[in-house]
Protein backbone atom coordinates (compact mmCIF):
# COMPACT_ATOMS: atom_id res chain seq x y z
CA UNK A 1 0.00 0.00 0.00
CA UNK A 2 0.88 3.75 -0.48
CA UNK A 3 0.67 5.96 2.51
CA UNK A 4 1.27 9.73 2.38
CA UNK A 5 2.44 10.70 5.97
CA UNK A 6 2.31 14.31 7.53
CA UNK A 7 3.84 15.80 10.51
CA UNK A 8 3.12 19.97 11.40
CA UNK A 9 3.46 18.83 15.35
CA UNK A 10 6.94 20.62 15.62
CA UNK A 11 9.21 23.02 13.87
CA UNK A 12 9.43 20.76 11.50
CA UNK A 13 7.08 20.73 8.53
CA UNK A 14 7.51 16.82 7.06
CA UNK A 15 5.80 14.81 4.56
CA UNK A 16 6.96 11.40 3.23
CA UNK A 17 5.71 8.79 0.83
CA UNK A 18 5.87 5.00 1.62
CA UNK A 19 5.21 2.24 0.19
CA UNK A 20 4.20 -0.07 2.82
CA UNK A 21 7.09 0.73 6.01
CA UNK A 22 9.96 1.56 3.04
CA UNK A 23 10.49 5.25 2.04
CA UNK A 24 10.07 6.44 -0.86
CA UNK A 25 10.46 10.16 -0.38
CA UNK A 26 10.89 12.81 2.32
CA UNK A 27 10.75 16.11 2.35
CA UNK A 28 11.04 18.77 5.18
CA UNK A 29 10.90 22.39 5.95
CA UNK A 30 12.10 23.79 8.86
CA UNK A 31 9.75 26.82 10.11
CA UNK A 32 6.92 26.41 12.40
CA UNK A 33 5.09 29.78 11.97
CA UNK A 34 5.05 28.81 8.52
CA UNK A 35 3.66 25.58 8.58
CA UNK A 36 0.52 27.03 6.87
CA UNK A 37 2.36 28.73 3.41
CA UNK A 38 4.79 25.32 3.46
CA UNK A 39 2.43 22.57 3.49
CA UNK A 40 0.85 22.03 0.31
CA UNK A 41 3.62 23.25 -1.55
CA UNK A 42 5.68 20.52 0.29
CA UNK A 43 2.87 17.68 -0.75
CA UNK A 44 2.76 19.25 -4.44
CA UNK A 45 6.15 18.89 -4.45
CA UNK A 46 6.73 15.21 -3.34
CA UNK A 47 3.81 14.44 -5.77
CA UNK A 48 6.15 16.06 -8.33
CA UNK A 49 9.41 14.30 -7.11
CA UNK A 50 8.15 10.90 -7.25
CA UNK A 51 5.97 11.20 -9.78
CA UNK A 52 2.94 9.72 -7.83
CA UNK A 53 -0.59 11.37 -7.24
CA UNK A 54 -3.41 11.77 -4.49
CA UNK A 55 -4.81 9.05 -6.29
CA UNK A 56 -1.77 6.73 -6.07
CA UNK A 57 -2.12 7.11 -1.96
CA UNK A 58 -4.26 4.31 -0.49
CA UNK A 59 -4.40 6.43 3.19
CA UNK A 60 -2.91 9.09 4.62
CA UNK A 61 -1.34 9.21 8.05
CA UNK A 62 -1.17 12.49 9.94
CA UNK A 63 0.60 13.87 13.28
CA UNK A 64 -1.88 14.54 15.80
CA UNK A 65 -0.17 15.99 18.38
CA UNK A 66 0.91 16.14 21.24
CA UNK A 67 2.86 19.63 20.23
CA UNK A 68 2.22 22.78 18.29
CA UNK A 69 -1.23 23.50 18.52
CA UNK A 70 -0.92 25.61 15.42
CA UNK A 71 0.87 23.24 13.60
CA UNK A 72 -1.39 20.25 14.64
CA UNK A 73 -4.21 21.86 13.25
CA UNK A 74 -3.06 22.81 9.94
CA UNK A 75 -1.76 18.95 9.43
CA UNK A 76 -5.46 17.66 10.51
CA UNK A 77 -7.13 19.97 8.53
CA UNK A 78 -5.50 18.95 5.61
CA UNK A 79 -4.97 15.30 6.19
CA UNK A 80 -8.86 16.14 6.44
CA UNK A 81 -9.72 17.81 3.53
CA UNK A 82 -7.85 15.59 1.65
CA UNK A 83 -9.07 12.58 2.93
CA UNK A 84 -12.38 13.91 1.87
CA UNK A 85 -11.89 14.65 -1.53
CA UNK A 86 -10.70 10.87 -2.68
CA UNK A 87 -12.60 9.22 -0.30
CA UNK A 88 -9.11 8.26 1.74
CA UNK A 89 -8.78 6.31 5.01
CA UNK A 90 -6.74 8.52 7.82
CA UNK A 91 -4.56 6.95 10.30
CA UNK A 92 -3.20 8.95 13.73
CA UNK A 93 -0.40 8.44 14.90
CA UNK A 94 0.84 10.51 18.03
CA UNK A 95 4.54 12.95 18.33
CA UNK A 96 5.55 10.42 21.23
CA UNK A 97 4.77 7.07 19.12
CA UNK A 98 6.95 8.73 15.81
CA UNK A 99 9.90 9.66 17.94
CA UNK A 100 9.56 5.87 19.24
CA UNK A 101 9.63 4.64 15.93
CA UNK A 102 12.92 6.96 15.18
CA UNK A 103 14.47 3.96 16.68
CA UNK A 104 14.56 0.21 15.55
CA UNK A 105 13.54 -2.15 17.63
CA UNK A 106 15.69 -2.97 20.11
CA UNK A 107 15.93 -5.24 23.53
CA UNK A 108 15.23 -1.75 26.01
CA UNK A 109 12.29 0.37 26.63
CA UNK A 110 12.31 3.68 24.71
CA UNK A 111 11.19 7.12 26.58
CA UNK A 112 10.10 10.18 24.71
CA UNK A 113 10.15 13.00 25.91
CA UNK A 114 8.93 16.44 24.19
CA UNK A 115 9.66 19.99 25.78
CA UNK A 116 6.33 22.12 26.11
CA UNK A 117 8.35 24.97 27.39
CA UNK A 118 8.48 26.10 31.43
CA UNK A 119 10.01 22.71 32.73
CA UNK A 120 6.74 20.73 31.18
CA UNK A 121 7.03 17.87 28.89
CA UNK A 122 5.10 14.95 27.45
CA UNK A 123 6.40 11.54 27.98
CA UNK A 124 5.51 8.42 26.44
CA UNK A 125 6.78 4.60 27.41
CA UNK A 126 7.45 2.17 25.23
CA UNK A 127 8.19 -1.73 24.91
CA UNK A 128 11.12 -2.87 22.82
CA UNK A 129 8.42 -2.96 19.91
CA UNK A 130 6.81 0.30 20.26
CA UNK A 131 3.99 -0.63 22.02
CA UNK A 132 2.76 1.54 24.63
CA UNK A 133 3.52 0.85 28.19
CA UNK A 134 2.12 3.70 30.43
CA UNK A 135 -0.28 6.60 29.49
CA UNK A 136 0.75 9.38 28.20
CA UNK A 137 1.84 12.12 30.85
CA UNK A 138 1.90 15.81 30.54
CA UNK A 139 3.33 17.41 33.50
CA UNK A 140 6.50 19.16 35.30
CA UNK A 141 9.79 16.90 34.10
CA UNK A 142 10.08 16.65 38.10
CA UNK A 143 6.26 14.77 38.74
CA UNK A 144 7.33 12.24 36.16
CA UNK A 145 10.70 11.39 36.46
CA UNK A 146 9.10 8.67 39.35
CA UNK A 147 7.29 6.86 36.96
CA UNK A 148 10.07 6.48 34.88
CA UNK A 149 12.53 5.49 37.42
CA UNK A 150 11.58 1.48 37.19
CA UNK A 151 12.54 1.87 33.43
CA UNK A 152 16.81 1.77 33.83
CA UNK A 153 19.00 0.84 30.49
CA UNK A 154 16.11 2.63 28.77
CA UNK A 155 16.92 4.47 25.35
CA UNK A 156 15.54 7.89 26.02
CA UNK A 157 14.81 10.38 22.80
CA UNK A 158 13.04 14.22 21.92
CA UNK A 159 14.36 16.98 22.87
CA UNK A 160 12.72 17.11 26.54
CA UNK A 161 15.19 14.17 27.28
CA UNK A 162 18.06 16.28 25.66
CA UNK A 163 16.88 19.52 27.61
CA UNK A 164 16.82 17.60 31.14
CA UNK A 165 19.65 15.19 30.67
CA UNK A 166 21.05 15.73 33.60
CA UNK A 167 18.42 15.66 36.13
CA UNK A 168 17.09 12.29 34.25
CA UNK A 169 20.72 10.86 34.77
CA UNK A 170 20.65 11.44 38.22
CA UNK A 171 17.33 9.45 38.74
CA UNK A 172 17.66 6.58 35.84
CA UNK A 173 20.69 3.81 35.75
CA UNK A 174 22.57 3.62 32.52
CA UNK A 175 20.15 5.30 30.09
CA UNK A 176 21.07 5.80 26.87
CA UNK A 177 20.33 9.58 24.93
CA UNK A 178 19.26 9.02 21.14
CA UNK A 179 20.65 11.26 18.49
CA UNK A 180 17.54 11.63 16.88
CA UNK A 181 15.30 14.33 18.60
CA UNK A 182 13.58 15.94 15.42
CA UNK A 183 9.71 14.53 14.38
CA UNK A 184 10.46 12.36 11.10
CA UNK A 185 6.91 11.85 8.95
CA UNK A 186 8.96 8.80 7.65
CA UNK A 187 9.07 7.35 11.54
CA UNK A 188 5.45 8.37 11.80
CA UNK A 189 4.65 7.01 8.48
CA UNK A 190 6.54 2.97 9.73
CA UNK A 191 4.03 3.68 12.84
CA UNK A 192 0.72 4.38 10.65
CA UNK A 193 1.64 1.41 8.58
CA UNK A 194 1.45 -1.45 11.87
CA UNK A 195 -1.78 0.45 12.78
CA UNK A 196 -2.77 -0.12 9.43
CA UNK A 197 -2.35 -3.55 9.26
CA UNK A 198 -4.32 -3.54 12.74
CA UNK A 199 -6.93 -1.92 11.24
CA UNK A 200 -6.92 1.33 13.56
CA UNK A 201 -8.31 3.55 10.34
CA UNK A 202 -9.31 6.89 11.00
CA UNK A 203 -12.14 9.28 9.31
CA UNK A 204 -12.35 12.63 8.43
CA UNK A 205 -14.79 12.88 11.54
CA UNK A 206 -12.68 10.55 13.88
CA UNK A 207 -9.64 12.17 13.72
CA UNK A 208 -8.91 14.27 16.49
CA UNK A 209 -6.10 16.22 17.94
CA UNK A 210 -4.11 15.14 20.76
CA UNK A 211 -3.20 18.16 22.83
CA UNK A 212 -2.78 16.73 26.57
CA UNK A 213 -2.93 20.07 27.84
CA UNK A 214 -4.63 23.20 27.44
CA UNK A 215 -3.37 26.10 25.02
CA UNK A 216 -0.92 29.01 26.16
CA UNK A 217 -4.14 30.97 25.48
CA UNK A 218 -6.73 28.97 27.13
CA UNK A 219 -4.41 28.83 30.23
CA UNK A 220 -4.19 32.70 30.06
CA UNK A 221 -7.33 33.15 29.66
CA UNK A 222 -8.66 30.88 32.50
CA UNK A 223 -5.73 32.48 34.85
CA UNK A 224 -8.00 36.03 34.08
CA UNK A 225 -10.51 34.09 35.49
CA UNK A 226 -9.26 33.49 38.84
CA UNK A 227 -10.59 35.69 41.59
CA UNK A 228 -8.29 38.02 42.98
């Protein structure tokens, strides 16, 4: 099958084409305030490169977040509309599940870990085959670091692992740091592929954004609230 993959859930603006879990094409643009101007010109352009169509693609996968909130919803909306138009099955696949999938399978448990700015992050455990362990946390790096400490010799990756490296260090044994930090809609695109051969298909109604935590400006706006 031929699966175009999107991910607008970082700075990072990527599409890919595959052809089941093998790559045929990536491209990527690094600019998150311009995710909006870079996206279909991207898509256009890896249609162009390859040769291939919208009507070559048998489903599209498509970042859902956690991340940009910006970003997520410019990837949905297309993944949407485009889904629409040729009828197209959609597939989800989470920011925490494609940096998983940045690495190969291997015999230790992989972490991500994504900055959200002000000492929060999302985490996300997973098996040796990238299947999820724990549920997905969104808190202060220092509230989950104790659910994490039962996971030593783990491979941890994102840039919230690079960003608190030392403080994870000094509560995990003999962790190892991953080079790759940067969302990869190829990694996300070898993740929609299992979930399509498990059948977890998407709609243009069904798929949703995974934020984890409220917006900068729904958390200003409901500390305006508050009573003095």
């Amino acid at each position: 099958m031929k699966l175009l993959s999107v991910d607008t859930s970082s700075e990072v603006c990527s599409v890919a084409l595959l052809e089941d879990n093998k790559l045929i094409k990536e491209l990527n643009k690094m600019n998150f305030k311009t995710h909006s101007e870079n996206l279909m010109p991207l898509i256009d352009c890896i249609f162009n490169k390859t040769g291939l169509s919208l009507s070559d693609i048998d489903a599209i996968a498509c970042g859902i977040g956690p991340g940009s909130f910006t970003g997520i919803r410019i990837g949905i909306a297309t993944c949407k509309a485009m889904a629409e138009v040729k009828h197209l099955p959609l597939i989800g696949v989470t920011s925490l599940e494609t940096l998983a999938y940045l690495e190969a399978a291997t015999e230790n448990v992989i972490i991500s870990i994504i900055d959200a700015k002000n000492n929060q992050v999302y985490a996300g455990v997973f098996d040796a085959n990238h299947i999820q362990l724990l549920d997905y946390m969104a808190d202060d790096i220092n509230n989950i670091l104790p659910y994490l400490t039962s996971y030593n010799s783990a491979i941890l990756i994102g840039n919230g692992a690079i960003l608190h490296k030392e403080k994870i260090q000094s509560c995990l044994n003999n962790v190892i740091f991953s080079k790759n930090s940067t969302q990869s809609s190829f990694a996300l695109g070898k993740c929609a592929y299992q979930k399509w051969l498990r059948k977890e298909i998407l709609t243009p109604d069904t798929l949703l954004p995974l934020y984890l935590r409220k917006s900068q400006a729904e958390r200003m706006k409901h500390s305006n609230e508050l009573p003095n």
